[in-house]
Protein backbone atom coordinates (compact mmCIF):
# COMPACT_ATOMS: atom_id res chain seq x y z
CA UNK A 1 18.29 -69.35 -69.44
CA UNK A 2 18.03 -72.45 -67.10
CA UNK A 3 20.69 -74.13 -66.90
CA UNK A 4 18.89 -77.74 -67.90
CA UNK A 5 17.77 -76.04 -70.95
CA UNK A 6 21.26 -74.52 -72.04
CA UNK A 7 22.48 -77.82 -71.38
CA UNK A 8 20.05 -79.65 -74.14
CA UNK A 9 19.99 -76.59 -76.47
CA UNK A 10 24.16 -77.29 -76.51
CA UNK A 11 24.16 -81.07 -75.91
CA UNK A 12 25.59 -80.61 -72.66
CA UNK A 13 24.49 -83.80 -70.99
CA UNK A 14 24.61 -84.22 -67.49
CA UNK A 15 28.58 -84.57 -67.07
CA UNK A 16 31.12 -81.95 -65.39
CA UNK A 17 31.71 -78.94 -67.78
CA UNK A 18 35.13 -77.65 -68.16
CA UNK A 19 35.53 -74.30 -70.29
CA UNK A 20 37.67 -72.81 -72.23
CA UNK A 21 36.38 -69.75 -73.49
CA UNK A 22 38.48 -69.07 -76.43
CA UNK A 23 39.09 -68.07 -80.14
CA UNK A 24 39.98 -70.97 -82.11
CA UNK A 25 43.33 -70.07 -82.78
CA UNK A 26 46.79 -71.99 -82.61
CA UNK A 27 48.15 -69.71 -79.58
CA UNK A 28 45.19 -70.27 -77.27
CA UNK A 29 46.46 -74.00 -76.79
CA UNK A 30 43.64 -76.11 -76.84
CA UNK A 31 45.32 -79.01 -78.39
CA UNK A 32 47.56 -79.83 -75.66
CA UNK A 33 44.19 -79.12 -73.62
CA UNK A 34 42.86 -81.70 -75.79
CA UNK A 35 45.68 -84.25 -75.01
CA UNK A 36 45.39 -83.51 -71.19
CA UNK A 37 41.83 -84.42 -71.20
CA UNK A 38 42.62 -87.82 -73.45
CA UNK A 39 44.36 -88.66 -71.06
CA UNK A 40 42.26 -89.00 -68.11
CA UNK A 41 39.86 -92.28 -68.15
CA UNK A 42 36.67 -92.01 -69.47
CA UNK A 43 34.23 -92.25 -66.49
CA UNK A 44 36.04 -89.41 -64.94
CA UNK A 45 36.55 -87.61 -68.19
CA UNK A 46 34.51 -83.98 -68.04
CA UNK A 47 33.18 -82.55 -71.12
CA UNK A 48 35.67 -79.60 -72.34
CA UNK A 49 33.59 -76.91 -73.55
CA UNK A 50 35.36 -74.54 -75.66
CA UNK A 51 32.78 -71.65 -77.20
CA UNK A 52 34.61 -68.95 -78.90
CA UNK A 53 34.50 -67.17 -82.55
CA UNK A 54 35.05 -70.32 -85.48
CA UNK A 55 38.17 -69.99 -86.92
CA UNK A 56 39.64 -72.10 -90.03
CA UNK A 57 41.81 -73.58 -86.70
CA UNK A 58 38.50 -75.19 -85.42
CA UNK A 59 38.78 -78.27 -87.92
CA UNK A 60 42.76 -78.80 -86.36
CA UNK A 61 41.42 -79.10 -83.30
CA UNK A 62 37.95 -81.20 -84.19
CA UNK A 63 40.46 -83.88 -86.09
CA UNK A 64 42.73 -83.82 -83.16
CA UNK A 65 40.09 -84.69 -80.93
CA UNK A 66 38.76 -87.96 -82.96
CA UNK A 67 42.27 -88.90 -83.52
CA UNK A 68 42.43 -88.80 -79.48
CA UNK A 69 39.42 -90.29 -79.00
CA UNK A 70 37.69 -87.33 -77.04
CA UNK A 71 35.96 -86.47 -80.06
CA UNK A 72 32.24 -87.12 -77.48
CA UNK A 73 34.06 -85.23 -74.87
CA UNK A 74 34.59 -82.08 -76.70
CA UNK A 75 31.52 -79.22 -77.39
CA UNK A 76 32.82 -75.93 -79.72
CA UNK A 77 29.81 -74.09 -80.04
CA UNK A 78 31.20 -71.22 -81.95
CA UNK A 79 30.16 -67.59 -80.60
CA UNK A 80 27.47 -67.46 -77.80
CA UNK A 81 24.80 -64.71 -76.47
CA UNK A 82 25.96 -62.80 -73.00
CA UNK A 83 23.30 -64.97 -71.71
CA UNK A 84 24.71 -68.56 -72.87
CA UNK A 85 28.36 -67.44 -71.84
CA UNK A 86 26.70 -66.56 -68.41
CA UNK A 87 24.91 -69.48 -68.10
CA UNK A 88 28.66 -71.76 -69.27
CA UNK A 89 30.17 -70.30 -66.31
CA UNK A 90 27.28 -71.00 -63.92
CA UNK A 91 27.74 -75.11 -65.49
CA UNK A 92 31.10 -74.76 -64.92
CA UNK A 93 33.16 -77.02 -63.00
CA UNK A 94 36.13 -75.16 -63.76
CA UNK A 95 37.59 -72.91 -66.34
CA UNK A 96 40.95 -74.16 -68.02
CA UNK A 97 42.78 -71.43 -69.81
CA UNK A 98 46.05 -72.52 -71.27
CA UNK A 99 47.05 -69.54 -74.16
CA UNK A 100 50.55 -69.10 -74.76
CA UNK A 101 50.21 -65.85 -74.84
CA UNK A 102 47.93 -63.08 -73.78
CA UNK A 103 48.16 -59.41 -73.94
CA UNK A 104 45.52 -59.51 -70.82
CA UNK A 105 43.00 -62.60 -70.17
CA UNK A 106 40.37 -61.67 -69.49
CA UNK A 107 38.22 -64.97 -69.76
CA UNK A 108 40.39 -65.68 -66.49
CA UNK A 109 39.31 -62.47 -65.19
CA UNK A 110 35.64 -63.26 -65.99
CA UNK A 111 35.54 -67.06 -64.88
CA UNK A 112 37.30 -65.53 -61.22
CA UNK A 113 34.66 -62.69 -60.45
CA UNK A 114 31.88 -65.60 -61.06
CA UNK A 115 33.67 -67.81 -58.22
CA UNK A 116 34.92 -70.35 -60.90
CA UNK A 117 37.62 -72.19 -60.22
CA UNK A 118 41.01 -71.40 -62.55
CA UNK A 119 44.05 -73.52 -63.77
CA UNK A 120 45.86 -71.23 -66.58
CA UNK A 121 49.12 -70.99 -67.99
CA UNK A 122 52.22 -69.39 -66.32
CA UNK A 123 53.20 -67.13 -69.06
CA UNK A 124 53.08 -63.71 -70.25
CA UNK A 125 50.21 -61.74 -68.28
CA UNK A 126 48.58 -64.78 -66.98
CA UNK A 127 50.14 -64.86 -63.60
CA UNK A 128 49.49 -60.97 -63.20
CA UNK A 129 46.31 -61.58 -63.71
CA UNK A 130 45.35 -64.42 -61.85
CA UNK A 131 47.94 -64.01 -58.72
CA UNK A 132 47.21 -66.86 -56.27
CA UNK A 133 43.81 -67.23 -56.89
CA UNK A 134 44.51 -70.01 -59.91
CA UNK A 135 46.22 -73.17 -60.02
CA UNK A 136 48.94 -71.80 -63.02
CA UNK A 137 50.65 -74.70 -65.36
CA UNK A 138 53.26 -74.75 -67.76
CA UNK A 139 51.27 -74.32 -71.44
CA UNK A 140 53.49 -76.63 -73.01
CA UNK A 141 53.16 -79.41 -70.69
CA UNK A 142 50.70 -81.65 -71.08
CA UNK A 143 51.38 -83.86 -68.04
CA UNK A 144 51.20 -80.15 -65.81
CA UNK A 145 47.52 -79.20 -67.50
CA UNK A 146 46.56 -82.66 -67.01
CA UNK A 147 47.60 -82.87 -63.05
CA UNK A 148 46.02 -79.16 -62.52
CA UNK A 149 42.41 -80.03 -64.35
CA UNK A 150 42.24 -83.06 -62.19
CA UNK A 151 43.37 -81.00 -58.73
CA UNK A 152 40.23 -78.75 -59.51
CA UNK A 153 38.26 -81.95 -60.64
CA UNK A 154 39.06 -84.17 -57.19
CA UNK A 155 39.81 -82.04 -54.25
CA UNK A 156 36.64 -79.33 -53.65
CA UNK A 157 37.99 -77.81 -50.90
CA UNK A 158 40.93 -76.65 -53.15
CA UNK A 159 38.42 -75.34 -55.89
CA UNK A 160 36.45 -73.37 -53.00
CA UNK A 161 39.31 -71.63 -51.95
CA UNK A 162 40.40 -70.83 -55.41
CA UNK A 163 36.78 -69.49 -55.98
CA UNK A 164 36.80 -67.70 -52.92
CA UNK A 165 40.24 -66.06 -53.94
CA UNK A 166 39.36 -65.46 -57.29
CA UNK A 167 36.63 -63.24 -56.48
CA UNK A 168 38.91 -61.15 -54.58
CA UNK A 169 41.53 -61.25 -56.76
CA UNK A 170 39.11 -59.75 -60.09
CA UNK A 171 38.17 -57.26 -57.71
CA UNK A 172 41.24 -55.70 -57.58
CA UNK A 173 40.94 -55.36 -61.80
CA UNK A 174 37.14 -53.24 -61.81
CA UNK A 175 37.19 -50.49 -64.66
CA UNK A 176 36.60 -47.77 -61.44
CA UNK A 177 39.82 -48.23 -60.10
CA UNK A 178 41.29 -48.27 -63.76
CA UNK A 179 39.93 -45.11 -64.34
CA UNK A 180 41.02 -43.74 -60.63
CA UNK A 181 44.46 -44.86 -61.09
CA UNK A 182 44.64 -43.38 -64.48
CA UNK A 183 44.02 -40.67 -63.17
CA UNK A 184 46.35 -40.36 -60.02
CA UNK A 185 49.38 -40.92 -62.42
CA UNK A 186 48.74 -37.85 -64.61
CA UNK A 187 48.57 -35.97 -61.83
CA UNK A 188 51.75 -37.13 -60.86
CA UNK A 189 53.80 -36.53 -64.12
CA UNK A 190 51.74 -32.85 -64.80
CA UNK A 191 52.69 -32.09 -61.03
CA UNK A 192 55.64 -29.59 -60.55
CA UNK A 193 58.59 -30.93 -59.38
């Protein structure tokens, strides 16, 4: 789908997108990623999008927002097709991903080996993950998610390099080389001595 008409079907407007792809739920973060964005000024306020499966947690985070004031700056539009989620990251500005936790992340993964520029929390396997292809924050600082959304936001030559990087970096995480190093250690532990 263009990306004009994904952007009316979802009432995108013409603004900067920044996603969060992301279950509704309390340890994926978005309210502080909520009060980061309240706090930048309007005019260069982007529109968080944050599509993931609806969870009873969605109506926290939809009060939160008009009690911030970034209730017209905020777009949850539940689960979307392959196709939509593909065409989010091609709108993209940057994705923001600040979970608390993670067994893996792979929307961080994803948003990388599309060349989209990262900022994601600095705890449990985020850093793995992302290496030094993101810009990684402290999840429960505001003032840190804040300062990273607007590095990506501001200074392009900083989000093309992290682009450039990320690519490389998901490269390294393809289900081939999974499978190949899998592999390699049980040979190693069936080996003889």
């Amino acid at each position: 789908m263009g990306g004009r008409r994904l952007r009316e079907r979802l009432d995108l407007g013409s603004r900067r997108i920044v996603l969060s792809p992301s279950a509704k739920r309390p340890h994926k973060n978005i309210e502080r990623l909520l009060d980061a964005l309240a706090g930048l000024e309007p005019p260069a306020r982007p529109l968080l999008v944050v599509p993931g499966y609806p969870t009873p947690h969605e109506k926290v985070l939809a009060d939160r927002a008009r009690g911030l004031g970034v209730a017209s700056d905020l777009r949850m539009p539940g689960w979307v097709s392959a196709q939509d989620l593909e065409g989010l990251y091609g709108l993209a500005h940057c994705v923001v991903f600040p979970s608390l936790y993670e067994g893996f992340g792979l929307p961080v993964l994803e948003a990388m080996g599309r060349g989209v520029p990262v900022a994601c929390s600095n705890s449990s396997s985020l850093p793995e993950v992302a290496g030094d292809a993101a810009l990684l924050f402290d999840p429960k600082d505001v003032g840190q998610i804040r300062q990273s959304l607007l590095r990506l936001m501001n200074e392009p030559g900083l989000a093309a390099e992290l682009g450039k990087r990320g690519r490389a970096q998901a490269a390294r995480f393809s289900w081939e080389r999974t499978a190949a190093l899998t592999a390699a250690s049980y040979r190693r532990a069936l080996s003889p001595g």
